[in-house]
N, C-alpha and C. Protein backbone atom coordinates (compact mmCIF):
# COMPACT_ATOMS: atom_id res chain seq x y z
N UNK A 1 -42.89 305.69 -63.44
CA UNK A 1 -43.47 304.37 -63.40
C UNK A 1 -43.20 303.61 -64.68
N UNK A 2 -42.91 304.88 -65.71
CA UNK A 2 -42.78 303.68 -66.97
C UNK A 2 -41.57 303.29 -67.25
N UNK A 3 -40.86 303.71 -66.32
CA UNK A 3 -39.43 303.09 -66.17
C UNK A 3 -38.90 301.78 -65.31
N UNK A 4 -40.05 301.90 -64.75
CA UNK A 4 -40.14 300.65 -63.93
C UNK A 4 -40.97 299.91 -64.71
N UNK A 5 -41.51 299.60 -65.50
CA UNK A 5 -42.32 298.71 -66.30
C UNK A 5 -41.37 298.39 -67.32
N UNK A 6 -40.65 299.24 -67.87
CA UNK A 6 -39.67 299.08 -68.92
C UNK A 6 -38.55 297.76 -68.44
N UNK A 7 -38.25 298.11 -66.78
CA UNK A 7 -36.84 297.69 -66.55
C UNK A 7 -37.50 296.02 -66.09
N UNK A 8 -38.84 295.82 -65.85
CA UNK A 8 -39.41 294.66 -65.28
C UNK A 8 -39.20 293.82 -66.49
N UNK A 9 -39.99 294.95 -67.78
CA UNK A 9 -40.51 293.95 -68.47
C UNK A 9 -38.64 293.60 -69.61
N UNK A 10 -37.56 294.31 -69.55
CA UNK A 10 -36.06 294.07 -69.86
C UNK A 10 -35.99 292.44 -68.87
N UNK A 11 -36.32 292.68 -67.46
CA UNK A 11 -35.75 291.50 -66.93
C UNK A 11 -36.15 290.24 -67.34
N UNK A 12 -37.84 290.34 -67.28
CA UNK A 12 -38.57 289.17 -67.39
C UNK A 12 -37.51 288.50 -69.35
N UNK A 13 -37.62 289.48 -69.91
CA UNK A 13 -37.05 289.20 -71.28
C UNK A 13 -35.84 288.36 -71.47
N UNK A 14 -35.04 289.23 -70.46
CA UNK A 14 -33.72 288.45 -69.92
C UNK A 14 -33.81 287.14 -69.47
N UNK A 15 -34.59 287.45 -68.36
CA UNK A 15 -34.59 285.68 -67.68
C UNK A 15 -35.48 284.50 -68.46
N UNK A 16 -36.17 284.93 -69.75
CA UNK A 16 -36.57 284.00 -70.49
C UNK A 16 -35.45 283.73 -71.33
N UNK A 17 -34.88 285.00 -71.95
CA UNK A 17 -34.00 284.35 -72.94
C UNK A 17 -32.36 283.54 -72.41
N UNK A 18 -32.34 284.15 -70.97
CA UNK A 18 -31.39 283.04 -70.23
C UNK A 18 -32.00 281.39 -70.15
N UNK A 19 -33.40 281.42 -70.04
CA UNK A 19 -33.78 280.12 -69.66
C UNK A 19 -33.71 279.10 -70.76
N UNK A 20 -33.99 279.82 -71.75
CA UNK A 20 -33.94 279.55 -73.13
C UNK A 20 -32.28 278.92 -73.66
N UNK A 21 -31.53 279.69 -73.12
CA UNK A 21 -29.86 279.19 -73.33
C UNK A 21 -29.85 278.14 -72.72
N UNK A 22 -29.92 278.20 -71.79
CA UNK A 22 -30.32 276.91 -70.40
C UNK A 22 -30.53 275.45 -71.45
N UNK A 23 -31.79 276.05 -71.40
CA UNK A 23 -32.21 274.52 -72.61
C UNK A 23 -31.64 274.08 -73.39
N UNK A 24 -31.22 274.97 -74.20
CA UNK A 24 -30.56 274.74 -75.86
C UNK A 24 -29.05 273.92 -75.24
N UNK A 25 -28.58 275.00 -73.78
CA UNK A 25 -27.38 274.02 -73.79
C UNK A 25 -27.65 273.00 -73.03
N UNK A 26 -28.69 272.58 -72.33
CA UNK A 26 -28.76 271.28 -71.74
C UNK A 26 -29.06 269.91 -72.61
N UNK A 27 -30.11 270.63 -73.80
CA UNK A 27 -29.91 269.57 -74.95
C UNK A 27 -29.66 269.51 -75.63
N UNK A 28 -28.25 270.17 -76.14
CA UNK A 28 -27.16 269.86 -76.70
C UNK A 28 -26.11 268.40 -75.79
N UNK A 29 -26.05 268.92 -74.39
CA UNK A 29 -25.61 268.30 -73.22
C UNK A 29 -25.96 266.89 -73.41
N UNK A 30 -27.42 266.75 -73.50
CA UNK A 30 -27.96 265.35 -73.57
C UNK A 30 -27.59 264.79 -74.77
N UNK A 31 -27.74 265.44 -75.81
CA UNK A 31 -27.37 264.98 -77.12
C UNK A 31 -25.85 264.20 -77.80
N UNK A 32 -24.79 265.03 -76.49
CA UNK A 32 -23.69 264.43 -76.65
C UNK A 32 -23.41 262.97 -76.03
N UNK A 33 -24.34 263.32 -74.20
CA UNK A 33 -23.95 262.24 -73.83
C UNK A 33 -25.11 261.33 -74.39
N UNK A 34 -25.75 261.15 -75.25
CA UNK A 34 -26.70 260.14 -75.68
C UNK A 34 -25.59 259.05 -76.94
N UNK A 35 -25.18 260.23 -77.97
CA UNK A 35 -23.92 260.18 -78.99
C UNK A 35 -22.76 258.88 -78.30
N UNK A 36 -22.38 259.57 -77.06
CA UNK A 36 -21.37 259.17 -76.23
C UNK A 36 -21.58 257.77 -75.50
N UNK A 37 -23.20 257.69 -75.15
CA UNK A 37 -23.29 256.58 -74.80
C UNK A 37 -23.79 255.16 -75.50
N UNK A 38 -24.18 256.05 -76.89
CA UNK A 38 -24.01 255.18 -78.18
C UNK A 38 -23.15 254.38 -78.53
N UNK A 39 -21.91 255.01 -78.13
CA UNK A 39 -20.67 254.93 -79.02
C UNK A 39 -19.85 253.66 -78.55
N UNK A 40 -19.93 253.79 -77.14
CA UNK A 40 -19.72 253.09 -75.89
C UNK A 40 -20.71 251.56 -76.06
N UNK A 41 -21.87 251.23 -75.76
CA UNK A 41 -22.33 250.60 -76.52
C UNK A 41 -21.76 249.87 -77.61
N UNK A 42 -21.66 250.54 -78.84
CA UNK A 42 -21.42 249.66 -80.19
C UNK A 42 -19.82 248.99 -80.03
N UNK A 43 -18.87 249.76 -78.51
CA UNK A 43 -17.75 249.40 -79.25
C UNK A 43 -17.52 248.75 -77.87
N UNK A 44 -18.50 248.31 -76.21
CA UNK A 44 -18.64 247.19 -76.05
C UNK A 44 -19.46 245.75 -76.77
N UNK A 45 -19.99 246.14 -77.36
CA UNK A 45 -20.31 244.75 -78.37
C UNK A 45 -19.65 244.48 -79.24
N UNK A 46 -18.68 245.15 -80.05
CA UNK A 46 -17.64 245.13 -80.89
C UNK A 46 -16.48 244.28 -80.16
N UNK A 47 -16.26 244.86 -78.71
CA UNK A 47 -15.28 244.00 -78.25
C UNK A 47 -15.99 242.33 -77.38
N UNK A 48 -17.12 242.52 -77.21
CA UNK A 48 -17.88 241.34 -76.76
C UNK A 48 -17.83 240.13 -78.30
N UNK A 49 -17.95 240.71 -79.05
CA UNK A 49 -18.00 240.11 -80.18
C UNK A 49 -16.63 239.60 -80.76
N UNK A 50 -15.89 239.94 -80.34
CA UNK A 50 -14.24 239.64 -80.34
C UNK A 50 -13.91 238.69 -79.74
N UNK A 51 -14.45 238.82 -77.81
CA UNK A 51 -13.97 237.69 -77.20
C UNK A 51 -14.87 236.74 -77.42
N UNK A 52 -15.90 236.84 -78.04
CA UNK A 52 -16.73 235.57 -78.12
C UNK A 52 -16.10 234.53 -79.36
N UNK A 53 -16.13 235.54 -79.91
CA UNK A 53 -15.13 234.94 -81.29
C UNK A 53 -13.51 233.91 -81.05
N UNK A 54 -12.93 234.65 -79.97
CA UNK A 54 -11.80 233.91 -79.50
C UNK A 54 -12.19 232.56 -78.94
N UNK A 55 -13.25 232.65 -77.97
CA UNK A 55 -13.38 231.78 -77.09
C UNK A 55 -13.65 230.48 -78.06
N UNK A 56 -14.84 231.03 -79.23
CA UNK A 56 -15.49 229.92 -80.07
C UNK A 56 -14.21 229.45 -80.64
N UNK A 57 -13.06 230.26 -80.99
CA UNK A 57 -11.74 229.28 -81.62
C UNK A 57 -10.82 228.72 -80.39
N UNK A 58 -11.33 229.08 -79.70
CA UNK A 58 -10.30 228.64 -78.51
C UNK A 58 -10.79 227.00 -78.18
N UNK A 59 -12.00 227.07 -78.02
CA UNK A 59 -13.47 225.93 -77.28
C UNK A 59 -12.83 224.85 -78.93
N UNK A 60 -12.72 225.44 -80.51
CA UNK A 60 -12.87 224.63 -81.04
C UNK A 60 -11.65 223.70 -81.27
N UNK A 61 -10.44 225.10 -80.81
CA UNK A 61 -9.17 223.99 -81.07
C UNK A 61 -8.65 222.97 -79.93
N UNK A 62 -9.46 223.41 -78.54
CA UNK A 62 -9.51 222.27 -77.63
C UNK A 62 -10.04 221.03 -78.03
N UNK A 63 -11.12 220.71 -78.98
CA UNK A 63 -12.41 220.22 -79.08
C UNK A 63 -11.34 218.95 -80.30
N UNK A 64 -10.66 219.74 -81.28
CA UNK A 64 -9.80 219.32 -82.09
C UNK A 64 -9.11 218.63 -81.42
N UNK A 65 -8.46 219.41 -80.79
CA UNK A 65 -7.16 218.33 -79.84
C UNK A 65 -7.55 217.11 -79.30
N UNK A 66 -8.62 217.15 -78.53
CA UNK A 66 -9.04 216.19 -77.66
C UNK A 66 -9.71 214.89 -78.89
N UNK A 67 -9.91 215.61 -80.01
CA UNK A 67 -10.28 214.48 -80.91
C UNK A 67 -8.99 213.78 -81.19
N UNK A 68 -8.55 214.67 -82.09
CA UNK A 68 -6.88 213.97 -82.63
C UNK A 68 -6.31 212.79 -81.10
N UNK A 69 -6.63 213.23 -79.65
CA UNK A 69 -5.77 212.23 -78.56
C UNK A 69 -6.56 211.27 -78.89
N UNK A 70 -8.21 211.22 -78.86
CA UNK A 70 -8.52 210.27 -78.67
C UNK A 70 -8.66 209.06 -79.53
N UNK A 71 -8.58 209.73 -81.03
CA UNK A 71 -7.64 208.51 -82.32
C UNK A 71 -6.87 208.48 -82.33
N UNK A 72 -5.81 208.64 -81.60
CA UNK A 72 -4.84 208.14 -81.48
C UNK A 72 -4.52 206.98 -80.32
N UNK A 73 -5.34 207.67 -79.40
CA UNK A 73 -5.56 206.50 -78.26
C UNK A 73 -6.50 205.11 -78.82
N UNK A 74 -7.19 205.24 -79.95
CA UNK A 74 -7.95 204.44 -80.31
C UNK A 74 -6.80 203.64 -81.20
N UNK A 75 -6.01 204.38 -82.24
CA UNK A 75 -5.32 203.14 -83.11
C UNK A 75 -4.35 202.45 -81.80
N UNK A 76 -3.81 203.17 -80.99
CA UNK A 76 -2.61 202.59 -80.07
C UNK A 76 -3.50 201.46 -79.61
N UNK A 77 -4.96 201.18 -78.96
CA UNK A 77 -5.70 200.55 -78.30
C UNK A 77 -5.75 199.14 -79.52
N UNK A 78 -6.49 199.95 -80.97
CA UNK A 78 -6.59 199.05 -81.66
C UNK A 78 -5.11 197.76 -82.05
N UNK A 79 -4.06 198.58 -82.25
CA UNK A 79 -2.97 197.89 -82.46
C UNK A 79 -2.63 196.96 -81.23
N UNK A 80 -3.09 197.65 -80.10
CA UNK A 80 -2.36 196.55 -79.19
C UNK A 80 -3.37 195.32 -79.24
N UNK A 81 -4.54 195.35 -79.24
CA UNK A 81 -5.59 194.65 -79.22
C UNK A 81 -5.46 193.30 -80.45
N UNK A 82 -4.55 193.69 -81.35
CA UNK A 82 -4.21 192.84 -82.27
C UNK A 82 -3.03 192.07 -82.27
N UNK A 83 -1.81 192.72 -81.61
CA UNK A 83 -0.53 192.06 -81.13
C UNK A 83 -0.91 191.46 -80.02
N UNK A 84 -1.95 192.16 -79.37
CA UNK A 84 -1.45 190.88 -77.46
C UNK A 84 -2.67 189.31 -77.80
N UNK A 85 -3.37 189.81 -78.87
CA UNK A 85 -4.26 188.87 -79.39
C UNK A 85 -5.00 188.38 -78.14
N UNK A 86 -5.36 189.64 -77.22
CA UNK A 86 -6.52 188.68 -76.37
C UNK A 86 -5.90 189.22 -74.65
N UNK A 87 -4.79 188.82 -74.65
CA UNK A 87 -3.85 188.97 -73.62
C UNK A 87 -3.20 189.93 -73.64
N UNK A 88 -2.93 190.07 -71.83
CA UNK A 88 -2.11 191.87 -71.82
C UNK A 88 -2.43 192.39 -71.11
N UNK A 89 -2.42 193.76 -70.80
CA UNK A 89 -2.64 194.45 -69.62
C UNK A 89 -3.64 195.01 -69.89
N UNK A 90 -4.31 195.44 -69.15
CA UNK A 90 -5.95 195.75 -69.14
C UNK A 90 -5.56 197.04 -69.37
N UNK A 91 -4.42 197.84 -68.90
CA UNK A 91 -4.55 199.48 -68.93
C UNK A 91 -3.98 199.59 -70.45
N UNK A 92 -4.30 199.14 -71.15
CA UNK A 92 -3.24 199.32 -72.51
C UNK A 92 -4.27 200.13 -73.55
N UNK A 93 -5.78 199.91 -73.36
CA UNK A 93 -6.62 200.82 -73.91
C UNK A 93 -7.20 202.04 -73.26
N UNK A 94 -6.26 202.28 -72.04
CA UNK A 94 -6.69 203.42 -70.95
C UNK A 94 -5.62 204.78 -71.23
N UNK A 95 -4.30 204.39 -71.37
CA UNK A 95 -3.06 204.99 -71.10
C UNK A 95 -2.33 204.96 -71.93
N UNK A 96 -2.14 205.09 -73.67
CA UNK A 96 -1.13 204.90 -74.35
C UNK A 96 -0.26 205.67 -74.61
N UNK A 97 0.66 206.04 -72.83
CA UNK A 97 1.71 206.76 -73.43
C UNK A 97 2.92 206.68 -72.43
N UNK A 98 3.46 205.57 -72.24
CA UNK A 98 4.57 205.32 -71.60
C UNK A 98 5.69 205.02 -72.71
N UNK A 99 6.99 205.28 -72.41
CA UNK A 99 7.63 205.06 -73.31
C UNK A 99 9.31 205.23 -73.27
N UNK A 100 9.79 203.73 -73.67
CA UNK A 100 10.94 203.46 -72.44
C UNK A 100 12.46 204.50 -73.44
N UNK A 101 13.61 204.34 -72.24
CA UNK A 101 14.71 204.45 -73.11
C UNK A 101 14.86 203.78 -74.79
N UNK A 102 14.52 202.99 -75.35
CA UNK A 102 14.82 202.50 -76.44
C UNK A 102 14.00 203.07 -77.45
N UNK A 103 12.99 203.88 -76.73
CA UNK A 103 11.80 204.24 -77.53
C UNK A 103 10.68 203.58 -77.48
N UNK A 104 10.70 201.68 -76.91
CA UNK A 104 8.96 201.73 -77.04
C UNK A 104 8.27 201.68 -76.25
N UNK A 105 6.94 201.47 -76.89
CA UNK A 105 6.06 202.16 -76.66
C UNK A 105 4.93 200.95 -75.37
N UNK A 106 5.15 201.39 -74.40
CA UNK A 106 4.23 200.43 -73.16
C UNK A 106 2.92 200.83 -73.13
N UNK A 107 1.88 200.77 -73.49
CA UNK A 107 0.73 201.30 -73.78
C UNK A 107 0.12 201.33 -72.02
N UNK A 108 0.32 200.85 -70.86
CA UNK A 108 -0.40 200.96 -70.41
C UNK A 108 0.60 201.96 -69.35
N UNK A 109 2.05 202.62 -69.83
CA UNK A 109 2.58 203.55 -69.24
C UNK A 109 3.72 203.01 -68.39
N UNK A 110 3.44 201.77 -67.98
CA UNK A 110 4.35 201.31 -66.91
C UNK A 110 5.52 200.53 -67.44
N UNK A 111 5.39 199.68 -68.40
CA UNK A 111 6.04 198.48 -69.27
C UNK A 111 6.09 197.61 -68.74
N UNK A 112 4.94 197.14 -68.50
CA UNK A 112 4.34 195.84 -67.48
C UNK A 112 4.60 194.50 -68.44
N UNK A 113 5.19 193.22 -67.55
CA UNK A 113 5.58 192.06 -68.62
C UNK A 113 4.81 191.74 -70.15
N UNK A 114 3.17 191.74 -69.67
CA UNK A 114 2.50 191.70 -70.90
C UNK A 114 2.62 192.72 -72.06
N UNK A 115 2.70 193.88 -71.94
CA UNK A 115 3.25 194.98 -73.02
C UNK A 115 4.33 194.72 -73.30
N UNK A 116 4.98 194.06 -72.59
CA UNK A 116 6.76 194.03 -72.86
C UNK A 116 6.79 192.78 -73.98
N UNK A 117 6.01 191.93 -73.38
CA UNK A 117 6.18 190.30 -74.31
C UNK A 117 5.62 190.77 -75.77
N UNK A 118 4.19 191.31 -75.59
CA UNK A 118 3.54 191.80 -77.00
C UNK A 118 4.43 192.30 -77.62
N UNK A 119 4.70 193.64 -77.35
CA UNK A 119 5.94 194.18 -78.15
C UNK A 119 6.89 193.69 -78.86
N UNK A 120 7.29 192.96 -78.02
CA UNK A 120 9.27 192.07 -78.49
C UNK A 120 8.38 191.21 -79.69
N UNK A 121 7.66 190.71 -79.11
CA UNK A 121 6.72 189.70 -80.68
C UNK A 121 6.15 190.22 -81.50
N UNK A 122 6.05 191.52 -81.44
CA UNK A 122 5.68 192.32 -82.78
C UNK A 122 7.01 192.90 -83.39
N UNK A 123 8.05 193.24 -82.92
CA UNK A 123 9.35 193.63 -83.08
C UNK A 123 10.01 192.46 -83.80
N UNK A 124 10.15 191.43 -83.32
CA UNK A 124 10.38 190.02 -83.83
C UNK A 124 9.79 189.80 -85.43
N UNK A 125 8.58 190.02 -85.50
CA UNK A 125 7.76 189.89 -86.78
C UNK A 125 8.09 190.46 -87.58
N UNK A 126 8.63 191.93 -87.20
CA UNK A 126 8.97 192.78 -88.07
C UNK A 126 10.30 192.98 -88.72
N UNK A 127 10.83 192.56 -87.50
CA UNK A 127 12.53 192.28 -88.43
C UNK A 127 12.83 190.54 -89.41
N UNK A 128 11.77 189.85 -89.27
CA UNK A 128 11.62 188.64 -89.65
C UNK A 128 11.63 188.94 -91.17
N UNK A 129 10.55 190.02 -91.69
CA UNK A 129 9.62 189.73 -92.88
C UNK A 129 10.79 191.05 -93.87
């Protein structure tokens, strides 16, 4: 009988200190994938933080551009506004970017008579002086 108490109380010993491995390697297990899902984490926000970063230079050099067209559309507007002195084509502060074989410049795209007349009389002025 005390061999049977011996071999019970070997097993019970066993299957604690198996249960015991059990653990140690299951939280080790957790420990990696906790590590792992750390890691993952820091280096999606690392790359979130990248494209946000692009976008903000992307958003700002659109933002640029669209400034630079629109002073430029403003002096083309302003200049014509001073050569047609009043008169002219209404699209000439809408559209300043037509622009013929000779090079100039029809502000309202088409080279409609009034851009055409303004022009030649600012061209005129200029080879005058």
């Amino acid at each position: 009988m005390a061999g049977n108490q011996d071999s019970e109380v070997t097993r019970r010993e066993r299957r604690r200190a198996e249960k015991k491995r059990k653990e140690r390697e299951n939280a080790r297990m957790r420990e990696r994938a906790r590590v792992w899902a750390e890691r993952e984490r820091r280096e999606q926000a690392e790359r979130l933080a990248e494209w946000f970063a692009a976008e903000d230079a992307e958003l700002e050099r659109v933002a640029e551009a669209r400034a630079e067209r629109r002073e430029r559309e403003r002096a083309v507007a302003t200049w014509g506004a001073e050569v047609r002195g009043g008169r002219g084509c209404w699209r000439w502060d809408m559209s300043p970017q037509g622009v013929t074989e000779s090079g100039m410049v029809f502000a309202c795209g088409e080279g409609c008579e009034s851009c055409k007349e303004a022009l030649k009389a600012t061209r005129d002025e200029h080879y005058k002086s």
